[in-house]
PDB file of N, CA and C in Angstrom:
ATOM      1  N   UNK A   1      29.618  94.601 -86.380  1.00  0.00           N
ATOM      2  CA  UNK A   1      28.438  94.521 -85.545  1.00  0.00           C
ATOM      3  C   UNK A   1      28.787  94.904 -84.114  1.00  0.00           C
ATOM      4  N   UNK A   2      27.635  94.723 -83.399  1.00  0.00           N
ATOM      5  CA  UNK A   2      27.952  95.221 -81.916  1.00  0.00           C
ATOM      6  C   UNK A   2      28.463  94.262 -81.385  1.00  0.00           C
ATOM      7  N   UNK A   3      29.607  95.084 -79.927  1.00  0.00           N
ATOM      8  CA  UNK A   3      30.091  94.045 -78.868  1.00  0.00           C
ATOM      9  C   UNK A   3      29.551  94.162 -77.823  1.00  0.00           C
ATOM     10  N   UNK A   4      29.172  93.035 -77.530  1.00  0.00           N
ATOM     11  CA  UNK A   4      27.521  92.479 -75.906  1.00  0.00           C
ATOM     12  C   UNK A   4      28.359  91.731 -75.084  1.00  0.00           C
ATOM     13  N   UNK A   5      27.566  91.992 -73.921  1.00  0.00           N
ATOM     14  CA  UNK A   5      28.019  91.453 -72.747  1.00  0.00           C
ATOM     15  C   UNK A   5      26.622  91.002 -72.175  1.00  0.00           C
ATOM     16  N   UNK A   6      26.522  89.385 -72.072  1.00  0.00           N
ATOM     17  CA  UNK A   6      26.205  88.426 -71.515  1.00  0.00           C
ATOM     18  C   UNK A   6      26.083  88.342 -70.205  1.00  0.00           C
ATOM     19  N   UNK A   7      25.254  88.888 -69.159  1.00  0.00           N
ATOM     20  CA  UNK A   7      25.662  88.142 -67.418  1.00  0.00           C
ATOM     21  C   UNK A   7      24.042  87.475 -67.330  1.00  0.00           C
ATOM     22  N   UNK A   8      24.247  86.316 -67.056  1.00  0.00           N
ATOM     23  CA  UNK A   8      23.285  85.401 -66.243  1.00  0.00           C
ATOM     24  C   UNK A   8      24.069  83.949 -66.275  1.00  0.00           C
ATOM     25  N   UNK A   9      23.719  83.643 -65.061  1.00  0.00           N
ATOM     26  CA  UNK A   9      24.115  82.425 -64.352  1.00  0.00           C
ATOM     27  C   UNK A   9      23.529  80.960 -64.722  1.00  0.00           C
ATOM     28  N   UNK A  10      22.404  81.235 -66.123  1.00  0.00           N
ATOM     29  CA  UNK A  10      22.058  79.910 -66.684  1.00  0.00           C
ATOM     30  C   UNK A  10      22.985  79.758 -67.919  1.00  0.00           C
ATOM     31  N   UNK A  11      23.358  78.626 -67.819  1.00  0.00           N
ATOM     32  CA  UNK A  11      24.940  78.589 -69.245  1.00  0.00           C
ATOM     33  C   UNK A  11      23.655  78.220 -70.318  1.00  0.00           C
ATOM     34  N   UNK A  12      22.310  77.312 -69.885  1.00  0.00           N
ATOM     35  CA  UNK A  12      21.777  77.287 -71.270  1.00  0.00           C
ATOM     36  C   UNK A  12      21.328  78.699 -71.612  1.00  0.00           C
ATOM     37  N   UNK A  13      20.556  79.549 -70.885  1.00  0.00           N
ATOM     38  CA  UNK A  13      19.787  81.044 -71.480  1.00  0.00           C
ATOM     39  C   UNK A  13      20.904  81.438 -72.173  1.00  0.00           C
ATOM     40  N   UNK A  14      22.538  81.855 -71.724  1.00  0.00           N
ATOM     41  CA  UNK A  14      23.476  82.213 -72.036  1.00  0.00           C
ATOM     42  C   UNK A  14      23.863  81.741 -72.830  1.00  0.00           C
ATOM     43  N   UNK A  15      23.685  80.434 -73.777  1.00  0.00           N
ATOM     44  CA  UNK A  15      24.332  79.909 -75.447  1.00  0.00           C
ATOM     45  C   UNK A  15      23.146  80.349 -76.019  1.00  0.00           C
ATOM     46  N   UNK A  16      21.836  80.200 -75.563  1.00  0.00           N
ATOM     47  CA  UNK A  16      20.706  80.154 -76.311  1.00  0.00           C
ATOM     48  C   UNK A  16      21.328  81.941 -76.673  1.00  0.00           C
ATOM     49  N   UNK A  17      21.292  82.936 -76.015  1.00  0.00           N
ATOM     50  CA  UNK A  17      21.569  84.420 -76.676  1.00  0.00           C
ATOM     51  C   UNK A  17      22.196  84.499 -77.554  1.00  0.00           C
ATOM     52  N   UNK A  18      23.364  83.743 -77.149  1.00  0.00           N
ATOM     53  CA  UNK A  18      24.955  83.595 -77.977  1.00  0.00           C
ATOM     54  C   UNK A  18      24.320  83.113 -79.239  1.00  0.00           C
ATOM     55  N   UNK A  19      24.021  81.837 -79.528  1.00  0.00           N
ATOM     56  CA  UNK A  19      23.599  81.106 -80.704  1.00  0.00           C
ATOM     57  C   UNK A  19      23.048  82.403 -81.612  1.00  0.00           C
ATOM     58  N   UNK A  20      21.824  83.153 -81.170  1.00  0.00           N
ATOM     59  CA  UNK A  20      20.975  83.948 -81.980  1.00  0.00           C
ATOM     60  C   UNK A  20      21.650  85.142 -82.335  1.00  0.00           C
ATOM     61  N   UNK A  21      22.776  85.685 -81.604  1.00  0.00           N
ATOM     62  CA  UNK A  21      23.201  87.080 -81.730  1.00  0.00           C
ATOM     63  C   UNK A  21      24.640  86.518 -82.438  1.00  0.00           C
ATOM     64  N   UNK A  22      24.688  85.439 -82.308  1.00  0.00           N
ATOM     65  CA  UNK A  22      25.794  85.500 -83.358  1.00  0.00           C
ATOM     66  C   UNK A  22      26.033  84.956 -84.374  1.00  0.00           C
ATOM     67  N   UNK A  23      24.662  85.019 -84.569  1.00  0.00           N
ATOM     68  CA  UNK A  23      24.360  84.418 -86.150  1.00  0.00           C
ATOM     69  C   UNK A  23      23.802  85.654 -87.005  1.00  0.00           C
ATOM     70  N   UNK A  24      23.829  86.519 -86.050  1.00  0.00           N
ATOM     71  CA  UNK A  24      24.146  87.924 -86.880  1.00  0.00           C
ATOM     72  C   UNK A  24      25.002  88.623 -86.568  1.00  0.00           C
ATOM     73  N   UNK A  25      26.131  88.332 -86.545  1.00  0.00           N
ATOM     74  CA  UNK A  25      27.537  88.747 -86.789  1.00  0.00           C
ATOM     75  C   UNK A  25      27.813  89.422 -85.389  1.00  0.00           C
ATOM     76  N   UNK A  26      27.244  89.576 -84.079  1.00  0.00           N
ATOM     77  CA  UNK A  26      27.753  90.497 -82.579  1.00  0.00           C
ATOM     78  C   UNK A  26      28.521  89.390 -82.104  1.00  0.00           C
ATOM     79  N   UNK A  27      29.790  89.969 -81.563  1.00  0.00           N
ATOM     80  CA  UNK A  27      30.542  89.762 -80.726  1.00  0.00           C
ATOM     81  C   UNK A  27      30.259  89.660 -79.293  1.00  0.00           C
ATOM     82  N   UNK A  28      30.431  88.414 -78.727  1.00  0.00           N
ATOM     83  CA  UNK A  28      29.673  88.102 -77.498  1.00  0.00           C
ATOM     84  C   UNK A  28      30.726  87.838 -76.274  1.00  0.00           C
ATOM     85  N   UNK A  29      30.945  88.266 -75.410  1.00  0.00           N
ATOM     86  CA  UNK A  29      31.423  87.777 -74.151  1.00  0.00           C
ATOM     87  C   UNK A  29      30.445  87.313 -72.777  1.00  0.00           C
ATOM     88  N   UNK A  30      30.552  86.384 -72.340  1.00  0.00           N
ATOM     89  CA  UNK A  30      29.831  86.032 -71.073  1.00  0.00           C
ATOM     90  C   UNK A  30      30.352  86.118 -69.495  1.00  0.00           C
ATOM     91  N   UNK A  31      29.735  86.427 -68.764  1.00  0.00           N
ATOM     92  CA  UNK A  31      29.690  86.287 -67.500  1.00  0.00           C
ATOM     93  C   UNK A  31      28.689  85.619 -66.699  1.00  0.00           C
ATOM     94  N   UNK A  32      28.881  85.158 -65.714  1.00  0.00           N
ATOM     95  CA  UNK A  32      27.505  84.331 -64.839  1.00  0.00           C
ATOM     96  C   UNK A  32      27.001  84.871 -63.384  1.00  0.00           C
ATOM     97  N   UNK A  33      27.942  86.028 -63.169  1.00  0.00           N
ATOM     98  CA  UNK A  33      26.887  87.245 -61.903  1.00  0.00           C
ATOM     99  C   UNK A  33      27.307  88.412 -62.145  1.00  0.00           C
ATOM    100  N   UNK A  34      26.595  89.374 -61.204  1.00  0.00           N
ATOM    101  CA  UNK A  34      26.808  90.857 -61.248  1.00  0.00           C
ATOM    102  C   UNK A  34      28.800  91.204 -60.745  1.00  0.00           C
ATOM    103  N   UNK A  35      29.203  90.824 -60.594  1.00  0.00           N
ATOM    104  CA  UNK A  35      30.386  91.243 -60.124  1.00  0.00           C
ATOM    105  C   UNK A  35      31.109  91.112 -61.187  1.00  0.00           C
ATOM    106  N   UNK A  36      31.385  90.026 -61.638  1.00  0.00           N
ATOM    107  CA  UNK A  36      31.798  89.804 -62.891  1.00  0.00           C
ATOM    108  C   UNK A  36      31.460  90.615 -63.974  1.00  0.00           C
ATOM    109  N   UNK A  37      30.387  91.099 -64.066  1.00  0.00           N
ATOM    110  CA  UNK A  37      29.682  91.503 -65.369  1.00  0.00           C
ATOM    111  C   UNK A  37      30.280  93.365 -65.082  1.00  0.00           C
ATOM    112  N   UNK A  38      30.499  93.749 -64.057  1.00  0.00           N
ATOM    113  CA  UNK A  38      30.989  95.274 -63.431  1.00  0.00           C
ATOM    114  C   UNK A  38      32.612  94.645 -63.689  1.00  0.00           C
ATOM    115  N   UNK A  39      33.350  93.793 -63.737  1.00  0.00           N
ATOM    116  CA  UNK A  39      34.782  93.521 -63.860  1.00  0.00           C
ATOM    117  C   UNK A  39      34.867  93.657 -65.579  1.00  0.00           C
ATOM    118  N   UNK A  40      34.249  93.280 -65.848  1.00  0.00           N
ATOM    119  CA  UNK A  40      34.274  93.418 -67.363  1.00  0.00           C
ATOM    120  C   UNK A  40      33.755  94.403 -67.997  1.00  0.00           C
ATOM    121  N   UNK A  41      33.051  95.048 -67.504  1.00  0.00           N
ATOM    122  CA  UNK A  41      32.609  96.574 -67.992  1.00  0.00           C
ATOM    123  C   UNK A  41      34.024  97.449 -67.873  1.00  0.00           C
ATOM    124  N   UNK A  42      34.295  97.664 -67.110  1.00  0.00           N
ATOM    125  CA  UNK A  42      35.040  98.374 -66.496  1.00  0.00           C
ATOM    126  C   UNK A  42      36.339  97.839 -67.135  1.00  0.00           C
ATOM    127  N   UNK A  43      36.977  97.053 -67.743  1.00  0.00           N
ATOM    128  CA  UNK A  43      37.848  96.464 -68.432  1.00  0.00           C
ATOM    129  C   UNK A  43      37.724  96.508 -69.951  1.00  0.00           C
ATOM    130  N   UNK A  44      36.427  96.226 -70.474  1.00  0.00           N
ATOM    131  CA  UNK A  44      36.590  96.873 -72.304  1.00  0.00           C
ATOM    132  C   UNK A  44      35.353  97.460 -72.298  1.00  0.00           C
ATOM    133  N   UNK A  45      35.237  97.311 -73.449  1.00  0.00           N
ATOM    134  CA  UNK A  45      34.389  98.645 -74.083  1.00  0.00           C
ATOM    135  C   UNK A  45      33.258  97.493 -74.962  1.00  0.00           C
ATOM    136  N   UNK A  46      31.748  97.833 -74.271  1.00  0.00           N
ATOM    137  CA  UNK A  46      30.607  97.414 -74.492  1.00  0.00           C
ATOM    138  C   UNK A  46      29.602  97.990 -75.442  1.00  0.00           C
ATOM    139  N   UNK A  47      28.757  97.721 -76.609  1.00  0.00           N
ATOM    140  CA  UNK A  47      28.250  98.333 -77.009  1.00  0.00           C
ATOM    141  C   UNK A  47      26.366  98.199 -76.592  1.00  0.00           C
ATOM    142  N   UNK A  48      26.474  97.274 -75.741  1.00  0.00           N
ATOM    143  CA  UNK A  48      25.546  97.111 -74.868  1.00  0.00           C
ATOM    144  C   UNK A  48      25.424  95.412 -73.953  1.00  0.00           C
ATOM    145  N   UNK A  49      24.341  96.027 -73.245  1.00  0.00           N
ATOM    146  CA  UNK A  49      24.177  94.717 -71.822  1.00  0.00           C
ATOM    147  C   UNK A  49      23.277  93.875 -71.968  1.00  0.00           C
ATOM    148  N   UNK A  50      23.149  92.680 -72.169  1.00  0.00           N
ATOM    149  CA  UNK A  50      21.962  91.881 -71.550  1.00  0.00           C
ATOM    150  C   UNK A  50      22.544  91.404 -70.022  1.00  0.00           C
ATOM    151  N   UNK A  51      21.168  91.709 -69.423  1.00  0.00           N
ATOM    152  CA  UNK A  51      21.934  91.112 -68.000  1.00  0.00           C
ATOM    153  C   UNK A  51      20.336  90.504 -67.441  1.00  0.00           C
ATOM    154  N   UNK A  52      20.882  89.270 -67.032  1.00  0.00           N
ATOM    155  CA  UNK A  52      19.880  88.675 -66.235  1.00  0.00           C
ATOM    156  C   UNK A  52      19.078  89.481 -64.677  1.00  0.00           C
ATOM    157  N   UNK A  53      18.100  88.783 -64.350  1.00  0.00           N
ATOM    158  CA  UNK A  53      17.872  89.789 -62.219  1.00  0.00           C
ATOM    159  C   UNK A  53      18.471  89.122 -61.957  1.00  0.00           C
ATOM    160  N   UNK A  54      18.000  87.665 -61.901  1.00  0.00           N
ATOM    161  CA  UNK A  54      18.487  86.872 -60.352  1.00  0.00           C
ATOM    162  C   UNK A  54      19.826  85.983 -61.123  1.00  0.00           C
ATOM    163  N   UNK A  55      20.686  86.973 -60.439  1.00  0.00           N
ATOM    164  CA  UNK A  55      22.231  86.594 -60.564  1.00  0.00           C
ATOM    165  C   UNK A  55      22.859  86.388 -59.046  1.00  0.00           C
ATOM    166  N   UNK A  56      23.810  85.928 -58.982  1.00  0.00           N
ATOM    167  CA  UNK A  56      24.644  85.970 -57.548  1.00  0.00           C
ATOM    168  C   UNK A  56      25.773  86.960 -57.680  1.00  0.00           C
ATOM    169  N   UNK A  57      25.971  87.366 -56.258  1.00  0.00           N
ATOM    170  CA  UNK A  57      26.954  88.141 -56.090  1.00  0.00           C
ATOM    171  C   UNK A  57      26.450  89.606 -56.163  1.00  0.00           C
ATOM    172  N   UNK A  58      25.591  90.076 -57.118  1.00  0.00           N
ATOM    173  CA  UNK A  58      25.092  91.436 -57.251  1.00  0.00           C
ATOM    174  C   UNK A  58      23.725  90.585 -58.575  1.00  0.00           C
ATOM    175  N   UNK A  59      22.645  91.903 -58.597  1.00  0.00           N
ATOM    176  CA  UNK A  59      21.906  90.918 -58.788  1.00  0.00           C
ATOM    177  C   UNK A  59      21.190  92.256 -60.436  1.00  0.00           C
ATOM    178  N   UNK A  60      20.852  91.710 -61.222  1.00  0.00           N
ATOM    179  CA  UNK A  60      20.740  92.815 -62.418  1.00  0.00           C
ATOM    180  C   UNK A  60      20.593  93.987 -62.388  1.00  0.00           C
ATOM    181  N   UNK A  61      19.567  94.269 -61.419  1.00  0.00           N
ATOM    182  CA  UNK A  61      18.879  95.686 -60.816  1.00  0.00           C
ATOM    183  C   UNK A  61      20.000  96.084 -60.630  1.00  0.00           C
ATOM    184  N   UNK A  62      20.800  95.624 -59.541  1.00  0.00           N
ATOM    185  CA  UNK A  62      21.764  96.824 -58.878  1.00  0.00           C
ATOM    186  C   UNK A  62      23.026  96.682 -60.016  1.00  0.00           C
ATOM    187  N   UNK A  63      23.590  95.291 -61.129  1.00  0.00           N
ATOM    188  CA  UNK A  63      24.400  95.702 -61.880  1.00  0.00           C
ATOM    189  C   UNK A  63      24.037  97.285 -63.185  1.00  0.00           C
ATOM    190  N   UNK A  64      22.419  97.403 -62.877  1.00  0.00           N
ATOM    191  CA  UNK A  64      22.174  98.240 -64.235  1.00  0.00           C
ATOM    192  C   UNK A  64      22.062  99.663 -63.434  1.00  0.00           C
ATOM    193  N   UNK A  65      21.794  99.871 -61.815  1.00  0.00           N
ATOM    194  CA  UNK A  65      21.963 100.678 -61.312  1.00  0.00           C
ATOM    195  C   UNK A  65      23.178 101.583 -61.355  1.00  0.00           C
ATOM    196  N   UNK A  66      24.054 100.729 -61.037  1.00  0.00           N
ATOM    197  CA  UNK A  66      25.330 101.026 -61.374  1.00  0.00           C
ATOM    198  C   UNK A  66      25.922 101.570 -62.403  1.00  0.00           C
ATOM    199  N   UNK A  67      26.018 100.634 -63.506  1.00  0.00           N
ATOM    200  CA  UNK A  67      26.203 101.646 -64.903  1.00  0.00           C
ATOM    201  C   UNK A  67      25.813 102.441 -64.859  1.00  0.00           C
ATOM    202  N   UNK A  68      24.254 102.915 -64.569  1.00  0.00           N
ATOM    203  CA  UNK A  68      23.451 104.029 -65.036  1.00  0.00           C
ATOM    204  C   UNK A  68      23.958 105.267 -64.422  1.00  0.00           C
ATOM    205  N   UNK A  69      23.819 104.949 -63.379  1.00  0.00           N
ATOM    206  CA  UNK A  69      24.710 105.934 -62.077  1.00  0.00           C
ATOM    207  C   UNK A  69      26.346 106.663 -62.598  1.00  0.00           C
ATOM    208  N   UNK A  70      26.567 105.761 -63.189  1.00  0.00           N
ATOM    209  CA  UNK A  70      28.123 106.255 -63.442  1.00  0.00           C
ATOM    210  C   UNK A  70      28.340 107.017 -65.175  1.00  0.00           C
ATOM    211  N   UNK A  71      29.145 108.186 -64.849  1.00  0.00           N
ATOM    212  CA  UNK A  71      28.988 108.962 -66.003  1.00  0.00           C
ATOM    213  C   UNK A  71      29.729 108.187 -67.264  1.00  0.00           C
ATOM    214  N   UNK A  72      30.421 107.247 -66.831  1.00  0.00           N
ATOM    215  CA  UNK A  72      31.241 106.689 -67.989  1.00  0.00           C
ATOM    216  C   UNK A  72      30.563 105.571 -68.699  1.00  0.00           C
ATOM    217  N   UNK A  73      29.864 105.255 -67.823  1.00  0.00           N
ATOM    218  CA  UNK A  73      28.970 104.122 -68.538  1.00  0.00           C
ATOM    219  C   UNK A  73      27.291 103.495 -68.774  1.00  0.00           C
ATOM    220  N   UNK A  74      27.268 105.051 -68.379  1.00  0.00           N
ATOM    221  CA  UNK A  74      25.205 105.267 -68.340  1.00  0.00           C
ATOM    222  C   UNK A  74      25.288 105.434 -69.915  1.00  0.00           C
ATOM    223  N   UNK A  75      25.750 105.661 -70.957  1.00  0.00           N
ATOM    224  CA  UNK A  75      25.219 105.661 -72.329  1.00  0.00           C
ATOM    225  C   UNK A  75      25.513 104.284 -72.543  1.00  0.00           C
ATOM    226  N   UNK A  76      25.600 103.083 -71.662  1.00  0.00           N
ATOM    227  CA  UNK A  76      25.391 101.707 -72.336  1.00  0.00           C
ATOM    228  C   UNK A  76      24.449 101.201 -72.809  1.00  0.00           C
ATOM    229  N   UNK A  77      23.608 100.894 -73.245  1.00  0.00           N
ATOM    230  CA  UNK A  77      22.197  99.994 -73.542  1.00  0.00           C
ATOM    231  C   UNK A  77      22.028  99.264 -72.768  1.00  0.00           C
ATOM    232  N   UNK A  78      21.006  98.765 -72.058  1.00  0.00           N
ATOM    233  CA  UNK A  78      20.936  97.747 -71.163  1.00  0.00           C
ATOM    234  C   UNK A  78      19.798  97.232 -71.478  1.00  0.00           C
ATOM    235  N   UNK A  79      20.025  95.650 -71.684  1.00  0.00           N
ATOM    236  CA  UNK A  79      18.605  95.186 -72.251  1.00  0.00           C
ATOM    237  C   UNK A  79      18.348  94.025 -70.786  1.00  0.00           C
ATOM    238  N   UNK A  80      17.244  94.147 -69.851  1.00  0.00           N
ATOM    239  CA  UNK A  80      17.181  93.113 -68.817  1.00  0.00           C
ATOM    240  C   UNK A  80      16.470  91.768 -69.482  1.00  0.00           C
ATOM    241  N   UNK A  81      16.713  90.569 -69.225  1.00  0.00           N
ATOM    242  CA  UNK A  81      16.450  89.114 -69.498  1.00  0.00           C
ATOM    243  C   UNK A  81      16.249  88.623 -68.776  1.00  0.00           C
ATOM    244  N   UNK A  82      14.836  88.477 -68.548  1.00  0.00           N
ATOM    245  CA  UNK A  82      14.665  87.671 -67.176  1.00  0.00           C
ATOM    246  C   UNK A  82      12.916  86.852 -66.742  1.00  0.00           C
ATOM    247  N   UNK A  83      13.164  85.899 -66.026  1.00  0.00           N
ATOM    248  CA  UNK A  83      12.171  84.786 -65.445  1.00  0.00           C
ATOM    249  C   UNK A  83      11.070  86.048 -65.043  1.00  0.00           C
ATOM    250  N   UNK A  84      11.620  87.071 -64.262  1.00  0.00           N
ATOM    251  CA  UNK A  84      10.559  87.958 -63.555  1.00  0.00           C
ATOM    252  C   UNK A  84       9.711  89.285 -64.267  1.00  0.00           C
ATOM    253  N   UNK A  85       8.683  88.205 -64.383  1.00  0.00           N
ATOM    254  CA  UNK A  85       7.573  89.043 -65.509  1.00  0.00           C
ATOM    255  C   UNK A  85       6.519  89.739 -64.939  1.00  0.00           C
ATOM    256  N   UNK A  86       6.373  90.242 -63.535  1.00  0.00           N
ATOM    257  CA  UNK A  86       5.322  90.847 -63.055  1.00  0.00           C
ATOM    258  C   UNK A  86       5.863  92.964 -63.253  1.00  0.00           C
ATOM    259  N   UNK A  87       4.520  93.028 -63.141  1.00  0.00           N
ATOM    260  CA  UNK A  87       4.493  94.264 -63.470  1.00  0.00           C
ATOM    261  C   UNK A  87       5.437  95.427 -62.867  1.00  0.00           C
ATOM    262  N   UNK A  88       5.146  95.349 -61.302  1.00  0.00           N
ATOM    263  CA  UNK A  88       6.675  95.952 -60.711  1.00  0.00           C
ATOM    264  C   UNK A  88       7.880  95.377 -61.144  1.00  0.00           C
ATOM    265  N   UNK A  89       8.103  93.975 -61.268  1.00  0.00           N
ATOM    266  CA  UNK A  89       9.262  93.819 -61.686  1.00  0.00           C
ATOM    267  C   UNK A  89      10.052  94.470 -62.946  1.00  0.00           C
ATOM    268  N   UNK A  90       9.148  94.455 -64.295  1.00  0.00           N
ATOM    269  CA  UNK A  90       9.128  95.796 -65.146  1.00  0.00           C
ATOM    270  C   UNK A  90       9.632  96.989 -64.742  1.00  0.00           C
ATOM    271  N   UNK A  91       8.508  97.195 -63.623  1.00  0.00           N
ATOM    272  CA  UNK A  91       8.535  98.919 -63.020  1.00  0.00           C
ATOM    273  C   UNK A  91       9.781  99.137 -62.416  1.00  0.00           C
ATOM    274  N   UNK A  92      10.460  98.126 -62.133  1.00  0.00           N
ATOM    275  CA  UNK A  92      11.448  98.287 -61.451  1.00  0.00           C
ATOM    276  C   UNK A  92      12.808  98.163 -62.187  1.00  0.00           C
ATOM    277  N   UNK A  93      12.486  97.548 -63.264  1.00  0.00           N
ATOM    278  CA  UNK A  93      13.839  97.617 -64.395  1.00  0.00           C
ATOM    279  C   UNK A  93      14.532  98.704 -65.039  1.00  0.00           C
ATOM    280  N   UNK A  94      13.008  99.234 -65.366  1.00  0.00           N
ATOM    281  CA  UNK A  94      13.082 100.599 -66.112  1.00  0.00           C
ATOM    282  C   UNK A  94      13.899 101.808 -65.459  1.00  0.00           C
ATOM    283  N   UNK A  95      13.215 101.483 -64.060  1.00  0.00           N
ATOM    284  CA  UNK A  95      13.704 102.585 -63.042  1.00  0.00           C
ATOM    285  C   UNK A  95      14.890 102.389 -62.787  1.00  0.00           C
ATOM    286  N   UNK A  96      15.495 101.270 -62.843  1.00  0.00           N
ATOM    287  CA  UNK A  96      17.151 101.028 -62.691  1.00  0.00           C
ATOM    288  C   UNK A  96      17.852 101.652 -63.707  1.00  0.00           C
ATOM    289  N   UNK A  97      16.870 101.993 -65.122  1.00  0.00           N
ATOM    290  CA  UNK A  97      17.993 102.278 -65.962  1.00  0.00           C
ATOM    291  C   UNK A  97      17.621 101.463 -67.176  1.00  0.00           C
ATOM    292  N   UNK A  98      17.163 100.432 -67.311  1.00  0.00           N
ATOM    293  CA  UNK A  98      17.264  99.311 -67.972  1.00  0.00           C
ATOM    294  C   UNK A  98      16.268 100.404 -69.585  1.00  0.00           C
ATOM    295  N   UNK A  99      16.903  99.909 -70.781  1.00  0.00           N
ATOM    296  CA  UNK A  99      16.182 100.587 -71.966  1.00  0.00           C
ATOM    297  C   UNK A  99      15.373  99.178 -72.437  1.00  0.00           C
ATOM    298  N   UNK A 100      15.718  97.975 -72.326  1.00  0.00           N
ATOM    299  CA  UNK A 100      14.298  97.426 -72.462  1.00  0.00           C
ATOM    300  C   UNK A 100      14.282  96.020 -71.428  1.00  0.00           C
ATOM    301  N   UNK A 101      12.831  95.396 -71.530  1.00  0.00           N
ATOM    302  CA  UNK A 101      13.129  94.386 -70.420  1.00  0.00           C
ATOM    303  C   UNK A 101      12.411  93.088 -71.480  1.00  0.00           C
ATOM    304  N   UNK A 102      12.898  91.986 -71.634  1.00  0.00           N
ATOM    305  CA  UNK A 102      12.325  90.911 -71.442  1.00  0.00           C
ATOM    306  C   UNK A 102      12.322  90.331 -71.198  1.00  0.00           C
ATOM    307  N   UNK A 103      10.941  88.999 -71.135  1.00  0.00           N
ATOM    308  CA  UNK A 103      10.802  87.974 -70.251  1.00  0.00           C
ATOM    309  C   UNK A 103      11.538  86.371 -70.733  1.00  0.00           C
ATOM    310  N   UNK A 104      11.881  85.741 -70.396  1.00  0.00           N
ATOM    311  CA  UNK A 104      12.588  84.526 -70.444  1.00  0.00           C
ATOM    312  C   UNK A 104      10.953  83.421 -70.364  1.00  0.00           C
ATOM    313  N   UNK A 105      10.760  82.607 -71.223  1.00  0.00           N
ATOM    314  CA  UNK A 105      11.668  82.527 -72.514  1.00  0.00           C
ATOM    315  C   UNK A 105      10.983  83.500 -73.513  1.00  0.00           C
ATOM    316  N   UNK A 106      12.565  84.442 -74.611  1.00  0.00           N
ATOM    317  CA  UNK A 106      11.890  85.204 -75.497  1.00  0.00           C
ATOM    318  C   UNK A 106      11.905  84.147 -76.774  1.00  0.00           C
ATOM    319  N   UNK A 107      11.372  84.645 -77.612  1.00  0.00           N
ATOM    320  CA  UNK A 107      11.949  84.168 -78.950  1.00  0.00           C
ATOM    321  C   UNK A 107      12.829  84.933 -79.820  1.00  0.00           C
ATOM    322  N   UNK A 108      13.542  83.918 -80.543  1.00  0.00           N
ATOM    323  CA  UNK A 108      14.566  84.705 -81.254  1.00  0.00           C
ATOM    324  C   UNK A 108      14.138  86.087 -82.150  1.00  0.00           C
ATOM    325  N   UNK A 109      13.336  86.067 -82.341  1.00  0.00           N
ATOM    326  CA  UNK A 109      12.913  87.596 -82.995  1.00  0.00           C
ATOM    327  C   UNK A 109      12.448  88.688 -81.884  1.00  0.00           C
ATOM    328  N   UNK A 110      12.220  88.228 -80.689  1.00  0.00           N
ATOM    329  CA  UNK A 110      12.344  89.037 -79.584  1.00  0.00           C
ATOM    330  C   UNK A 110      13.753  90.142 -79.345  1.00  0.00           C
ATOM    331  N   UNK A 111      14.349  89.012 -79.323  1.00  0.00           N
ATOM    332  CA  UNK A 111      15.633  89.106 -78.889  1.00  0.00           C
ATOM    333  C   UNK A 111      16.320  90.152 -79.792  1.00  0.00           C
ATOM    334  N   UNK A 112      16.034  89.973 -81.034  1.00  0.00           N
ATOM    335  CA  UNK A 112      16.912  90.458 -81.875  1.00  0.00           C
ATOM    336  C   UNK A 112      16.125  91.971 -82.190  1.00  0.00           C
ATOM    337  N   UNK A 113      15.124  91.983 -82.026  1.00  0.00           N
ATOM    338  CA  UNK A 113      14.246  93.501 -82.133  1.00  0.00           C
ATOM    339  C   UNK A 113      14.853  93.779 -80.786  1.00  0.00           C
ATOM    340  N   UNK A 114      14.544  93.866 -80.112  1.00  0.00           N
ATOM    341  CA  UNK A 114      15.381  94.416 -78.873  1.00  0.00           C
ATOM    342  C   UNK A 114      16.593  94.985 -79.272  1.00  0.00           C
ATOM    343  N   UNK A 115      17.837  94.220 -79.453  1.00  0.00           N
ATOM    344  CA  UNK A 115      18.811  94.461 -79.675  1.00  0.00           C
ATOM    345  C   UNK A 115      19.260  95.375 -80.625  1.00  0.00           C
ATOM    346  N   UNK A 116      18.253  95.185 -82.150  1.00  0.00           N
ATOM    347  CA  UNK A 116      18.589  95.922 -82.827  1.00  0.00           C
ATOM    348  C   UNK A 116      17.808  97.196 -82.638  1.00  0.00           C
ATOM    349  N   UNK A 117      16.883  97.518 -81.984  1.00  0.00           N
ATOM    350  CA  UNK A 117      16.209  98.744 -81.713  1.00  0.00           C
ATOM    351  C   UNK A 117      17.297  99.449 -81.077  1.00  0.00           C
ATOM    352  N   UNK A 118      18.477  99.127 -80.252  1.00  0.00           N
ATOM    353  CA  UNK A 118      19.259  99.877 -79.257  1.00  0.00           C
ATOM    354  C   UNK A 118      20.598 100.068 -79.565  1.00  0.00           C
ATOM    355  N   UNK A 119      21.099  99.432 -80.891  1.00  0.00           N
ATOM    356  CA  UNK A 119      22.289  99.100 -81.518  1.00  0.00           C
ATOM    357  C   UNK A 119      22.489 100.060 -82.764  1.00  0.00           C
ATOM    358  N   UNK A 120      21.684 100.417 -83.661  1.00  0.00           N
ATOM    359  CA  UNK A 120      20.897 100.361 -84.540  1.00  0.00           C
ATOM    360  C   UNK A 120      20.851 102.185 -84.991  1.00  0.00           C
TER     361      UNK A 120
END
């Protein structure tokens, strides 16, 4: 199965993913801000992102900016997870890069259509 990378700074949102994605067999690593989550990119090999917005240190937007921007790691998947459900906020995910966005709280079949739409 796929290997995911975890960044948001709530440890519950962050087991709650874990619990669901790895009860279908993905390999999960976590982080809890944007800096971290660019230290670990850049260190193994991802088969895609969930990344929270409001992180510390660097904040989702600009961690998915980043990947996207960079030739080595714009074919990542990036799925955004997050509290911020208004319409620019969307508009603004997409435009970072982000291939899908959802809102917190999803449900587990959210989650996992997502994932597997981009894995898949």
């Amino acid at each position: 199965m796929a290997k995911i990378l975890i960044a948001d700074d709530s440890l519950t949102v962050a087991k709650y993913v874990e619990t669901v994605l790895k009860a279908e067999g993905h390999s999960l690593s976590m982080v809890t801000n944007g800096e971290e989550a660019l230290d670990r990119i850049r260190n193994d090999n991802f088969d895609l992102l969930i990344l929270d917005v409001v992180m510390p240190r660097k904040n989702g937007y600009q961690v998915c900016r980043e990947i996207k921007n960079s030739e080595r790691y714009k074919t990542i998947p990036v799925i955004m997870l997050t509290t911020k459900e208004l319409d620019h906020d969307k508009f603004w995910g997409f435009k970072q890069g982000a291939n899908e966005y959802l809102t917190k709280p999803c449900s587990p079949e959210e989650l996992l259509g997502a994932v597997n739409k981009l894995i898949i």
